[in-house]
PDB file of N, CA and C in Angstrom:
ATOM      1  N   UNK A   1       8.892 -16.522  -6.625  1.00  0.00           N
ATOM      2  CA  UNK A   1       8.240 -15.229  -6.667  1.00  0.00           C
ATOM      3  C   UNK A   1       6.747 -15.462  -6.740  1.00  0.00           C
ATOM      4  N   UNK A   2       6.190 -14.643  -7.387  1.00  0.00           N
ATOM      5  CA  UNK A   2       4.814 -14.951  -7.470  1.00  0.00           C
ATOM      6  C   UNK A   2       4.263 -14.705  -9.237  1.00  0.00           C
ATOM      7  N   UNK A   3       3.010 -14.023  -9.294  1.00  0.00           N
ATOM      8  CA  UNK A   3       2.532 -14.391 -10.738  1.00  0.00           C
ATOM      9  C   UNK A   3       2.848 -12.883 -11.635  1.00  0.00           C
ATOM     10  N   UNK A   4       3.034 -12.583 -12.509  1.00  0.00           N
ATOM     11  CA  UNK A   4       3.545 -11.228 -13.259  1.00  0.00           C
ATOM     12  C   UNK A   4       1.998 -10.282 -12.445  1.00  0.00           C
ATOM     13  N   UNK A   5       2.705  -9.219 -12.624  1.00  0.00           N
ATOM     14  CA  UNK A   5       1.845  -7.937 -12.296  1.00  0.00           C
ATOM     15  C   UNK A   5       0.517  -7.892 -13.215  1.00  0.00           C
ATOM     16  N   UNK A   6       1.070  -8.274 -14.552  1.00  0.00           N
ATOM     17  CA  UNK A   6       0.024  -7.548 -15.528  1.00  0.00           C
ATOM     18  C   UNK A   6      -0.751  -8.658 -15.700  1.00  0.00           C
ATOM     19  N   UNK A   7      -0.995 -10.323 -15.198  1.00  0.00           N
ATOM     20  CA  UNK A   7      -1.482 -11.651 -15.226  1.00  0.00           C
ATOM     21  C   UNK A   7      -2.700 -10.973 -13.974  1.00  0.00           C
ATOM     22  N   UNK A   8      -2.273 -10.313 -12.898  1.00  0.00           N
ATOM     23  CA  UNK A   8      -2.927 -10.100 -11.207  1.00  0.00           C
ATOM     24  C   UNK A   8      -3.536  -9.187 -11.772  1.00  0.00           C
ATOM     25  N   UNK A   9      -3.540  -7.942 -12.537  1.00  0.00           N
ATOM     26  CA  UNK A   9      -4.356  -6.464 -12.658  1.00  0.00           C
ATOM     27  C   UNK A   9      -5.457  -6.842 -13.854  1.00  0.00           C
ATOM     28  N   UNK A  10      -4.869  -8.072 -14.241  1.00  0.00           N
ATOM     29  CA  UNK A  10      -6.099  -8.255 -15.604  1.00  0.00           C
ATOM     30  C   UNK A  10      -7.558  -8.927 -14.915  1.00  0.00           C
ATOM     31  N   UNK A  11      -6.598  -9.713 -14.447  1.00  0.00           N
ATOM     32  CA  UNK A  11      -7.884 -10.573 -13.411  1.00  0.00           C
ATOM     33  C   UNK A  11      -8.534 -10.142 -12.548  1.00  0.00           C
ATOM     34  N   UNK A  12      -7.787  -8.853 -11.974  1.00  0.00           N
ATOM     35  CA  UNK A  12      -9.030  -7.994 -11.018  1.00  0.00           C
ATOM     36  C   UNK A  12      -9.164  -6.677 -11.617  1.00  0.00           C
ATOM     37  N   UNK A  13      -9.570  -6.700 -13.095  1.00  0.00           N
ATOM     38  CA  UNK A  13      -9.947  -5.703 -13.964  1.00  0.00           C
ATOM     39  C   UNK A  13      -8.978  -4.519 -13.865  1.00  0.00           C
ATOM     40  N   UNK A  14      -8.390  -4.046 -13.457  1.00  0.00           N
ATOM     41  CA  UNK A  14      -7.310  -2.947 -13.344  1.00  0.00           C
ATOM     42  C   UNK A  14      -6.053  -2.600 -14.321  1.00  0.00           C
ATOM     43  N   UNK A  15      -6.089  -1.579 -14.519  1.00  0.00           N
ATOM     44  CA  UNK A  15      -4.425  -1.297 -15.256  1.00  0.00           C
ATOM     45  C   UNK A  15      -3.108  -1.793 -14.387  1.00  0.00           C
ATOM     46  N   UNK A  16      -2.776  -2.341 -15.151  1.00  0.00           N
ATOM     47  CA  UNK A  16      -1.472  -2.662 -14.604  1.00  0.00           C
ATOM     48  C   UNK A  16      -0.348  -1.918 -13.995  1.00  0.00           C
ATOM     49  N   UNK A  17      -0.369  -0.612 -14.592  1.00  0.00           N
ATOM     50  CA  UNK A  17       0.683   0.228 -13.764  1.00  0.00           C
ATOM     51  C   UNK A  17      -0.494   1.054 -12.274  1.00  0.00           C
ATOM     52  N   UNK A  18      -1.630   1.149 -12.110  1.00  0.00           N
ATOM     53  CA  UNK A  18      -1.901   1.092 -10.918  1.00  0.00           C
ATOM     54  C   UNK A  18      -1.499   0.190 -10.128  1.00  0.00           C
ATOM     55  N   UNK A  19      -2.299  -0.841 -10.562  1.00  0.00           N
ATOM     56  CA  UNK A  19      -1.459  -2.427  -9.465  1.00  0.00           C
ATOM     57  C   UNK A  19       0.200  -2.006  -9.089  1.00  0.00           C
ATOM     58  N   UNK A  20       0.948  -2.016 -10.441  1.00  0.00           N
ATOM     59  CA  UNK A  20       2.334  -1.898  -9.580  1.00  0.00           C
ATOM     60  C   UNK A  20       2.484  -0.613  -9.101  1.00  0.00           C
ATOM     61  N   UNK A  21       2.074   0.434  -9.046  1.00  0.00           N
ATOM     62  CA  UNK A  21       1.671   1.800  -7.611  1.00  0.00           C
ATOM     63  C   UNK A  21       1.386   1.390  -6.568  1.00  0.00           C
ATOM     64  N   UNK A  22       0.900   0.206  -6.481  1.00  0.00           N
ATOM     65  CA  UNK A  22       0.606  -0.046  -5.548  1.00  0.00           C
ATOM     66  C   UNK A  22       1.114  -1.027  -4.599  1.00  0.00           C
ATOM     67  N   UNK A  23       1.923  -1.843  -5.193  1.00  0.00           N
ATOM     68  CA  UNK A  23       2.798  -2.743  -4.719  1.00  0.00           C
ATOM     69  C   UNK A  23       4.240  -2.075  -4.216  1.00  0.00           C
ATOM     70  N   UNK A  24       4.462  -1.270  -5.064  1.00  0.00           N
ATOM     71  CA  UNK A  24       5.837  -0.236  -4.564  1.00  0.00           C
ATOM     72  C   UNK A  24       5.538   0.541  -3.808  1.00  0.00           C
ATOM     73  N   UNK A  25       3.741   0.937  -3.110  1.00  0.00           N
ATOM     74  CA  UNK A  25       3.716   1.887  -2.141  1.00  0.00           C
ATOM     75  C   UNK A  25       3.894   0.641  -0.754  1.00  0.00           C
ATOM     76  N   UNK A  26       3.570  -0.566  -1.366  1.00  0.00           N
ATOM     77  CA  UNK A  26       3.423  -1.418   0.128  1.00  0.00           C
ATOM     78  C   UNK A  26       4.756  -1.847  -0.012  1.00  0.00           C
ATOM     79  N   UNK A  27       5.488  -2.431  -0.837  1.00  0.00           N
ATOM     80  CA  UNK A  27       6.816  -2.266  -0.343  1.00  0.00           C
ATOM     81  C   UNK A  27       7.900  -1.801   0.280  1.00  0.00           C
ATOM     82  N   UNK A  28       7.155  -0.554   0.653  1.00  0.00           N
ATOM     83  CA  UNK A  28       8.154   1.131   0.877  1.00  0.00           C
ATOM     84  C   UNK A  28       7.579   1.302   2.257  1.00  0.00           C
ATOM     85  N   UNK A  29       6.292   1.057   2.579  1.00  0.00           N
ATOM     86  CA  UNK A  29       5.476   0.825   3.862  1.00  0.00           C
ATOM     87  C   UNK A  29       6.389  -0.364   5.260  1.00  0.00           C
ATOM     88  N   UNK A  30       6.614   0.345   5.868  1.00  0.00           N
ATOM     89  CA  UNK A  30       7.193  -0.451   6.823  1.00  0.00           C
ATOM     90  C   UNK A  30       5.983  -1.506   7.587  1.00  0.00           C
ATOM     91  N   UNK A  31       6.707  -2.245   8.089  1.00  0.00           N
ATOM     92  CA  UNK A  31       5.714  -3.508   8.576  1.00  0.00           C
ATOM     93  C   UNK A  31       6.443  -4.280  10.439  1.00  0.00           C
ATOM     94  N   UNK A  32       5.314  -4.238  10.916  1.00  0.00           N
ATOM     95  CA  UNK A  32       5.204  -4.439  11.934  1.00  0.00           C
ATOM     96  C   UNK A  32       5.876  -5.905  11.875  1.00  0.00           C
ATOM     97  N   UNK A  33       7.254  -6.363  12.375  1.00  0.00           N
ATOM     98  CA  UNK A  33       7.595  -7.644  12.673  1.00  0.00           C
ATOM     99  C   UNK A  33       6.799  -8.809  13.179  1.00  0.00           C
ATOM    100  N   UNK A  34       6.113  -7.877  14.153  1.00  0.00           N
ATOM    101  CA  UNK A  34       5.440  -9.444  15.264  1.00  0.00           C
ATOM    102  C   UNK A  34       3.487  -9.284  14.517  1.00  0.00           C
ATOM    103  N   UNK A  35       2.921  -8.318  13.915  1.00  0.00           N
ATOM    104  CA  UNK A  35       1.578  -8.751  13.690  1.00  0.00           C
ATOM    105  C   UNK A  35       2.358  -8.642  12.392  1.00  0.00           C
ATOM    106  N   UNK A  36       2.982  -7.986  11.605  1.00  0.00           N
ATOM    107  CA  UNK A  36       2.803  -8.631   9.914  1.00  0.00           C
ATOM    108  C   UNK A  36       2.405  -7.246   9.219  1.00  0.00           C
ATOM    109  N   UNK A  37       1.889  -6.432  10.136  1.00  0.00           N
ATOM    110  CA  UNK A  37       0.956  -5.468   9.331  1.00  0.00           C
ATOM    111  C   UNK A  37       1.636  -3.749   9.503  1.00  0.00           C
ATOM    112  N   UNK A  38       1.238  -2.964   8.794  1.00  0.00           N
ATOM    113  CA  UNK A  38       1.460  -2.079   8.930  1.00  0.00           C
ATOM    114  C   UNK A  38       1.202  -0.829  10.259  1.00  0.00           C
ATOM    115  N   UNK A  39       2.248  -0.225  10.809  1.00  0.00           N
ATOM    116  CA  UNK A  39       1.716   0.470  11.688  1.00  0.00           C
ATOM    117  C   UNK A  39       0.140   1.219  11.624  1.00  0.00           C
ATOM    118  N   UNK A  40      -0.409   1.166  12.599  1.00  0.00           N
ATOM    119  CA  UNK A  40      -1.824   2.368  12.609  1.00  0.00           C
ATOM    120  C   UNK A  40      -1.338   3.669  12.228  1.00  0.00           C
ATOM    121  N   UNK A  41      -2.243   3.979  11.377  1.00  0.00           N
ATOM    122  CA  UNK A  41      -2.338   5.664  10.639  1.00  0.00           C
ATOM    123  C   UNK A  41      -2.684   6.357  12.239  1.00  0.00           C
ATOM    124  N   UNK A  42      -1.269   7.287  12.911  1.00  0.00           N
ATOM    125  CA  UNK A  42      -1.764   8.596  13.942  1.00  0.00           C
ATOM    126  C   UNK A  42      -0.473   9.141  13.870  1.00  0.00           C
ATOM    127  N   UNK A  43      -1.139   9.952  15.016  1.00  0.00           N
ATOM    128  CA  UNK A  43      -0.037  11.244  15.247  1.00  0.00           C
ATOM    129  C   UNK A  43       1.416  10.944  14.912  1.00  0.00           C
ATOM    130  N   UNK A  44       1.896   9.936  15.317  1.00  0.00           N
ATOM    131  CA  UNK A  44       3.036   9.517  15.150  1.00  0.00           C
ATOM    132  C   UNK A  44       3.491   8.888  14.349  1.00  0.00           C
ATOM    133  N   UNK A  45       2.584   8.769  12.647  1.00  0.00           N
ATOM    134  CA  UNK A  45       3.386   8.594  11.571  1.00  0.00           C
ATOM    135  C   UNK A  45       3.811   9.712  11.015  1.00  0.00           C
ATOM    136  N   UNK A  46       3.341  11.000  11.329  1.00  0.00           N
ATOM    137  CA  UNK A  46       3.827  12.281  10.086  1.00  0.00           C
ATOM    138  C   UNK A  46       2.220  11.972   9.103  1.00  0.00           C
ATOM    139  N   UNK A  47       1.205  11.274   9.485  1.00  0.00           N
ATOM    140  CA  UNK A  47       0.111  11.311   8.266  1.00  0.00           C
ATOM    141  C   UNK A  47      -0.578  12.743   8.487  1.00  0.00           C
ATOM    142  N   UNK A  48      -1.184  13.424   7.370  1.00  0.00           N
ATOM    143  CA  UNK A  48      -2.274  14.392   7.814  1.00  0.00           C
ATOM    144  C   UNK A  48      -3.626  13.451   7.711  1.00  0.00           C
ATOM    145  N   UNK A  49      -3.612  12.096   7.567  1.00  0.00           N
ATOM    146  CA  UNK A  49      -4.996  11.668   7.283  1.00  0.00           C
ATOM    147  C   UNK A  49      -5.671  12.517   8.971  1.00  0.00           C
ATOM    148  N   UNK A  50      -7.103  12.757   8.724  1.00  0.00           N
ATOM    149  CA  UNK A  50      -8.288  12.587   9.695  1.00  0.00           C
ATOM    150  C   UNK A  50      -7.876  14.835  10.336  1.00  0.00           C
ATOM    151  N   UNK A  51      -6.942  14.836  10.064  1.00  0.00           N
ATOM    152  CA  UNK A  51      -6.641  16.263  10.030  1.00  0.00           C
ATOM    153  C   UNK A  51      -7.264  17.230   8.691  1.00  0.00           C
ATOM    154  N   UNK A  52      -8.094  18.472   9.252  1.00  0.00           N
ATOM    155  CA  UNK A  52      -8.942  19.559   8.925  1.00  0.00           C
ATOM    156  C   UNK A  52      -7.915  20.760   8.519  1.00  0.00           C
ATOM    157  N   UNK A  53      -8.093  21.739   7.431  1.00  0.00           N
ATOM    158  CA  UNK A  53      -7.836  22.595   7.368  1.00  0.00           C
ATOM    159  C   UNK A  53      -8.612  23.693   7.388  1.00  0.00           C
ATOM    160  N   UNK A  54      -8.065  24.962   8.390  1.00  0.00           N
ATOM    161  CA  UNK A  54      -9.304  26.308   8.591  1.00  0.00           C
ATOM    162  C   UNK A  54      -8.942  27.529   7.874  1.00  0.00           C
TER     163      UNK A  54
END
């Protein structure tokens, strides 16, 4: 595995239950097989990022 949550959030100054918010949001994040990475934020995730309300 790797190093405890609350060892990683101390060392980069942070609360620890942010850090793990944040590890369970990238866990839950699907990932592109062949680059590794997460799909691009558009139309075709369901995001409202970069979308205005009138």
């Amino acid at each position: 595995m790797g190093r405890p949550i609350a060892h990683v959030a101390k060392d980069l100054g942070i609360h620890k239950e942010a850090l793990r918010g944040c590890v369970r949001q990238a866990r839950r994040t699907p990932v592109n097989a062949t680059t590794g990475r997460p799909p691009p934020i558009g139309k075709s995730s369901g995001s409202s990022a970069g979308r205005t309300r009138s």
